[in-house]
Protein backbone atom coordinates (compact mmCIF):
# COMPACT_ATOMS: atom_id res chain seq x y z
CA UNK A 1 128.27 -53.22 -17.96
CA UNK A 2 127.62 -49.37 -18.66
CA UNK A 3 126.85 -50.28 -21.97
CA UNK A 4 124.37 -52.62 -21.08
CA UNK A 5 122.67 -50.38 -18.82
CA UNK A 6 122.57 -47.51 -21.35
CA UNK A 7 120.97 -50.39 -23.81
CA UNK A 8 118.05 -51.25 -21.20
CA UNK A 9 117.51 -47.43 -20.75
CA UNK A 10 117.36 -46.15 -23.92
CA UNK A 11 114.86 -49.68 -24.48
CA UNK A 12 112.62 -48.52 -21.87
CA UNK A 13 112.28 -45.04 -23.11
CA UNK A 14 111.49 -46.58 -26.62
CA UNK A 15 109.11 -48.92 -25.13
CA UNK A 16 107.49 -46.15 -23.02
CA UNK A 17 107.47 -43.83 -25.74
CA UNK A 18 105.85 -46.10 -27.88
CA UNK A 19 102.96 -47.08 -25.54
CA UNK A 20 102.49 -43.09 -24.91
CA UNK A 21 102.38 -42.52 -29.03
CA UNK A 22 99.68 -45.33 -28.62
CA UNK A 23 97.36 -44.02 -25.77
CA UNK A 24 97.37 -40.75 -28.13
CA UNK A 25 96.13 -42.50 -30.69
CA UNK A 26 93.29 -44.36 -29.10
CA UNK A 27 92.09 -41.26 -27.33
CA UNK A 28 91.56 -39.25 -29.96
CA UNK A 29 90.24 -42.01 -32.51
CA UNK A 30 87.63 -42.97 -29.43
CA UNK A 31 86.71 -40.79 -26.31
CA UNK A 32 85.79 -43.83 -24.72
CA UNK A 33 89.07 -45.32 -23.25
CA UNK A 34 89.20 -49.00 -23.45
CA UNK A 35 89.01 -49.86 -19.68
CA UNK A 36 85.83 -47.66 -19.31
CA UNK A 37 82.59 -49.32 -19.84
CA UNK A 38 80.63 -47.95 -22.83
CA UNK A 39 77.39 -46.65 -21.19
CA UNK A 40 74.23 -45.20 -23.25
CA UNK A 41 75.51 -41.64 -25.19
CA UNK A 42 74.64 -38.70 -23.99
CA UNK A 43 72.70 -35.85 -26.37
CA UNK A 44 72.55 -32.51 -24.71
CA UNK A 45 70.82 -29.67 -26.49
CA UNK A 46 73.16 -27.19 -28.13
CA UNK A 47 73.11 -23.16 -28.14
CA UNK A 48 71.83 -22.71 -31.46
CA UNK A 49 71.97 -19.03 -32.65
CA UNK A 50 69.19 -19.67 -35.14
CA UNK A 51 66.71 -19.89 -32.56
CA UNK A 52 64.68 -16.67 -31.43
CA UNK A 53 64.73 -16.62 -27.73
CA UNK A 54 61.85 -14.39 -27.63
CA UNK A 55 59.64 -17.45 -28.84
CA UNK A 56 61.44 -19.88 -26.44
CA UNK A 57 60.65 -17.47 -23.93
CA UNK A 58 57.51 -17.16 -24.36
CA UNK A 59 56.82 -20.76 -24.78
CA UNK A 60 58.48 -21.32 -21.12
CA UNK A 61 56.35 -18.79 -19.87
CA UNK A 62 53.19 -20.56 -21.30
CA UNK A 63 54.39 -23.93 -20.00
CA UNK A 64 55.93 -22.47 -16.23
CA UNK A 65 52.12 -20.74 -15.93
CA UNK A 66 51.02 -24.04 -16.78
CA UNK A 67 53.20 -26.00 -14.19
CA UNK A 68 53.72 -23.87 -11.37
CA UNK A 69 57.30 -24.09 -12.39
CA UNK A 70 60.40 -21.09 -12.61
CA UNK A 71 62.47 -20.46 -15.75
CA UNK A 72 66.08 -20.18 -16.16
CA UNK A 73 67.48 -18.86 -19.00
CA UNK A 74 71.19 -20.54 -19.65
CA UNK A 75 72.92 -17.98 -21.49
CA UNK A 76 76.11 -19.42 -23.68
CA UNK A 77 77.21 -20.89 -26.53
CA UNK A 78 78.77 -24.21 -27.88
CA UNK A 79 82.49 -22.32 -28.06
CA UNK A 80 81.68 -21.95 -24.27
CA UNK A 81 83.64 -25.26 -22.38
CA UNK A 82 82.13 -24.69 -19.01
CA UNK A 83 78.45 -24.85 -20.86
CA UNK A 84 79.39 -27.84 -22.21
CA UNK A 85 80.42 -29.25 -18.98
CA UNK A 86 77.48 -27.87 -17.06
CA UNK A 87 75.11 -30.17 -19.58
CA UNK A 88 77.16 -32.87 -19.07
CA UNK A 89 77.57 -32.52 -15.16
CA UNK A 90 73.53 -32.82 -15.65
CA UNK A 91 73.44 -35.85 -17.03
CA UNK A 92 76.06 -37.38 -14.54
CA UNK A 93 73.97 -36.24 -11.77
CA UNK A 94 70.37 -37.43 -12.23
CA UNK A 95 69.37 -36.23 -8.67
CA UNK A 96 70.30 -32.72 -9.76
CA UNK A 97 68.97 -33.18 -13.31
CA UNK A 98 65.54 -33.86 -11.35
CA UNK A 99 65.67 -31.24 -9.32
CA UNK A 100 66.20 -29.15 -12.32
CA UNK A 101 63.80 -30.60 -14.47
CA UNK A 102 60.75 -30.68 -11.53
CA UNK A 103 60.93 -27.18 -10.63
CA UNK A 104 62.23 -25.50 -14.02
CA UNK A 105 61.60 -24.83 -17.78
CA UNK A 106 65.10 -24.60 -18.89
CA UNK A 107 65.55 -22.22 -21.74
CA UNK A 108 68.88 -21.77 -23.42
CA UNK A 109 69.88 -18.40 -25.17
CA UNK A 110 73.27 -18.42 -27.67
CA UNK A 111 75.88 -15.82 -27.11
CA UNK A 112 78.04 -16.30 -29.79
CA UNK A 113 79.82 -14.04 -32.84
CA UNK A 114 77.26 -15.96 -34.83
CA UNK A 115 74.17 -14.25 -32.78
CA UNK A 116 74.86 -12.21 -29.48
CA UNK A 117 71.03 -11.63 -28.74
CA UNK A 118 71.61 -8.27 -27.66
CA UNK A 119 68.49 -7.16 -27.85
CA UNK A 120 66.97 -9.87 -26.24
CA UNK A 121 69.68 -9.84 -23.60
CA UNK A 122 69.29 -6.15 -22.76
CA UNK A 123 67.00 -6.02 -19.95
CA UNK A 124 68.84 -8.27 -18.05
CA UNK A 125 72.12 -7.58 -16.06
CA UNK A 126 75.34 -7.92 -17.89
CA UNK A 127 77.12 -11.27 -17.40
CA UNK A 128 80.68 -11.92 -15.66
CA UNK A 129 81.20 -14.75 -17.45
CA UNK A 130 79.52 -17.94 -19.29
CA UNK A 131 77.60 -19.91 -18.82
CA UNK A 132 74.89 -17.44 -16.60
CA UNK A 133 71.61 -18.38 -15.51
CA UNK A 134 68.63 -16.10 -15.21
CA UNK A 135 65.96 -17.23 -12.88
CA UNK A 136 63.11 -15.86 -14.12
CA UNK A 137 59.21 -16.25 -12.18
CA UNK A 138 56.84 -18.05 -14.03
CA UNK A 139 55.75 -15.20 -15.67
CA UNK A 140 58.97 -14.23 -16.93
CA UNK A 141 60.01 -11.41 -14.38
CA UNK A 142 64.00 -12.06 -13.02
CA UNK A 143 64.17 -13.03 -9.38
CA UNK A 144 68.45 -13.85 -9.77
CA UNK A 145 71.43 -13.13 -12.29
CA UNK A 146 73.76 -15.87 -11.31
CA UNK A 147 77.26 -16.06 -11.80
CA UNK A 148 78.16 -19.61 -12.11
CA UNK A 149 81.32 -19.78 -11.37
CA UNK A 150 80.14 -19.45 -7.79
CA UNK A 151 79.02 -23.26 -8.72
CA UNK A 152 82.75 -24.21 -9.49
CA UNK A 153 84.93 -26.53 -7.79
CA UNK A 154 88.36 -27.30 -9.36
CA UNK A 155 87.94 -27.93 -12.39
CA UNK A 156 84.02 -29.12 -12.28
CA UNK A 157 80.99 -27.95 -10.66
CA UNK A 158 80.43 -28.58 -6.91
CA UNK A 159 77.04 -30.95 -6.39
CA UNK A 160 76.39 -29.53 -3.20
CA UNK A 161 76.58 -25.91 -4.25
CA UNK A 162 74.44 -26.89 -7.51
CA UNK A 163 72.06 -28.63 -5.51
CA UNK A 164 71.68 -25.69 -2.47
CA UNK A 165 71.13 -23.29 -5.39
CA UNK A 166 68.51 -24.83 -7.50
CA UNK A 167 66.55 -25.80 -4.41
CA UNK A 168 66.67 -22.35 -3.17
CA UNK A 169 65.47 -21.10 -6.28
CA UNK A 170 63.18 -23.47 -6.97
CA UNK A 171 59.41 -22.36 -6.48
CA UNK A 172 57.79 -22.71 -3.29
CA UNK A 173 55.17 -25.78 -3.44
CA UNK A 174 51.82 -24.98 -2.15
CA UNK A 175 50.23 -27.58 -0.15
CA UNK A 176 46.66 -29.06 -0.62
């Protein structure tokens, strides 16, 4: 009898073992597990340190004079896991990614070893941490340094937070 039981033990672990040797596989052959549905892929825009934010930002100012809209400037880099995740959290939120999108030119500087912008990134206050957002007026003056792990929750970003803080920031709309 013992030996029988220490046959179906060591089975299961085999078995279980197995089928955890297996999940590994699939998940890193396919990010897409196979009980999620495959929905349309997401492209975000990457921190490129090629680009010359002083261009960019003067482009956004051109376009925010145009609109009425602010300017943030998102301030990271693609070694950066939270700015990853913020881009993403974007595109899972489409209320948010409105908000965003209706009431800012979004403008996004690389901080990498690749291309720190420091002299771009002088005038502004020194960041905590990355990501950071600089809301900027539509002319280009800063109105906020932002911290954004004041957006966290867990290991995410907290919608309501997100939401309260883009609104607030967002320009006032002038009625006709």
């Amino acid at each position: 009898m013992k030996n029988l039981t220490k046959i179906l033990a060591l089975s299961i672990l085999f078995v279980a073992s197995s089928y955890s040797q297996d999940v590994k596989t699939m998940e890193k052959e396919s990010p897409i597990s196979a009980a999620q549905p495959q929905t349309e892929v997401f492209v975000r825009e990457k921190f490129d340190p090629t680009r010359d934010p002083k261009a960019d930002l003067a482009t956004a100012v051109q376009a925010a004079s145009n609109s009425g809209k602010r300017i943030i400037l998102d301030v990271g880099g693609e070694w950066c896991g939270w700015c990853v995740y913020m881009d993403t959290f974007f595109s899972k939120n489409p209320v948010l990614s409105k908000i965003r999108d209706d009431n800012f030119i979004w403008v996004k500087v690389n901080m990498s070893e690749q291309n720190e912008n420091k002299s771009f990134l002088k005038p502004y206050p020194e960041p905590s941490g990355y990501p950071h957002l600089y809301i900027l007026s539509k002319t280009g003056r800063l109105l906020r340094s932002q911290d954004t792990s004041y957006l966290e929750l867990a290991k995410g970003y907290n919608l309501v937070k997100f939401t309260r803080f883009l609104r607030s920031w967002s320009p006032k709309k002038v009625h006709k």
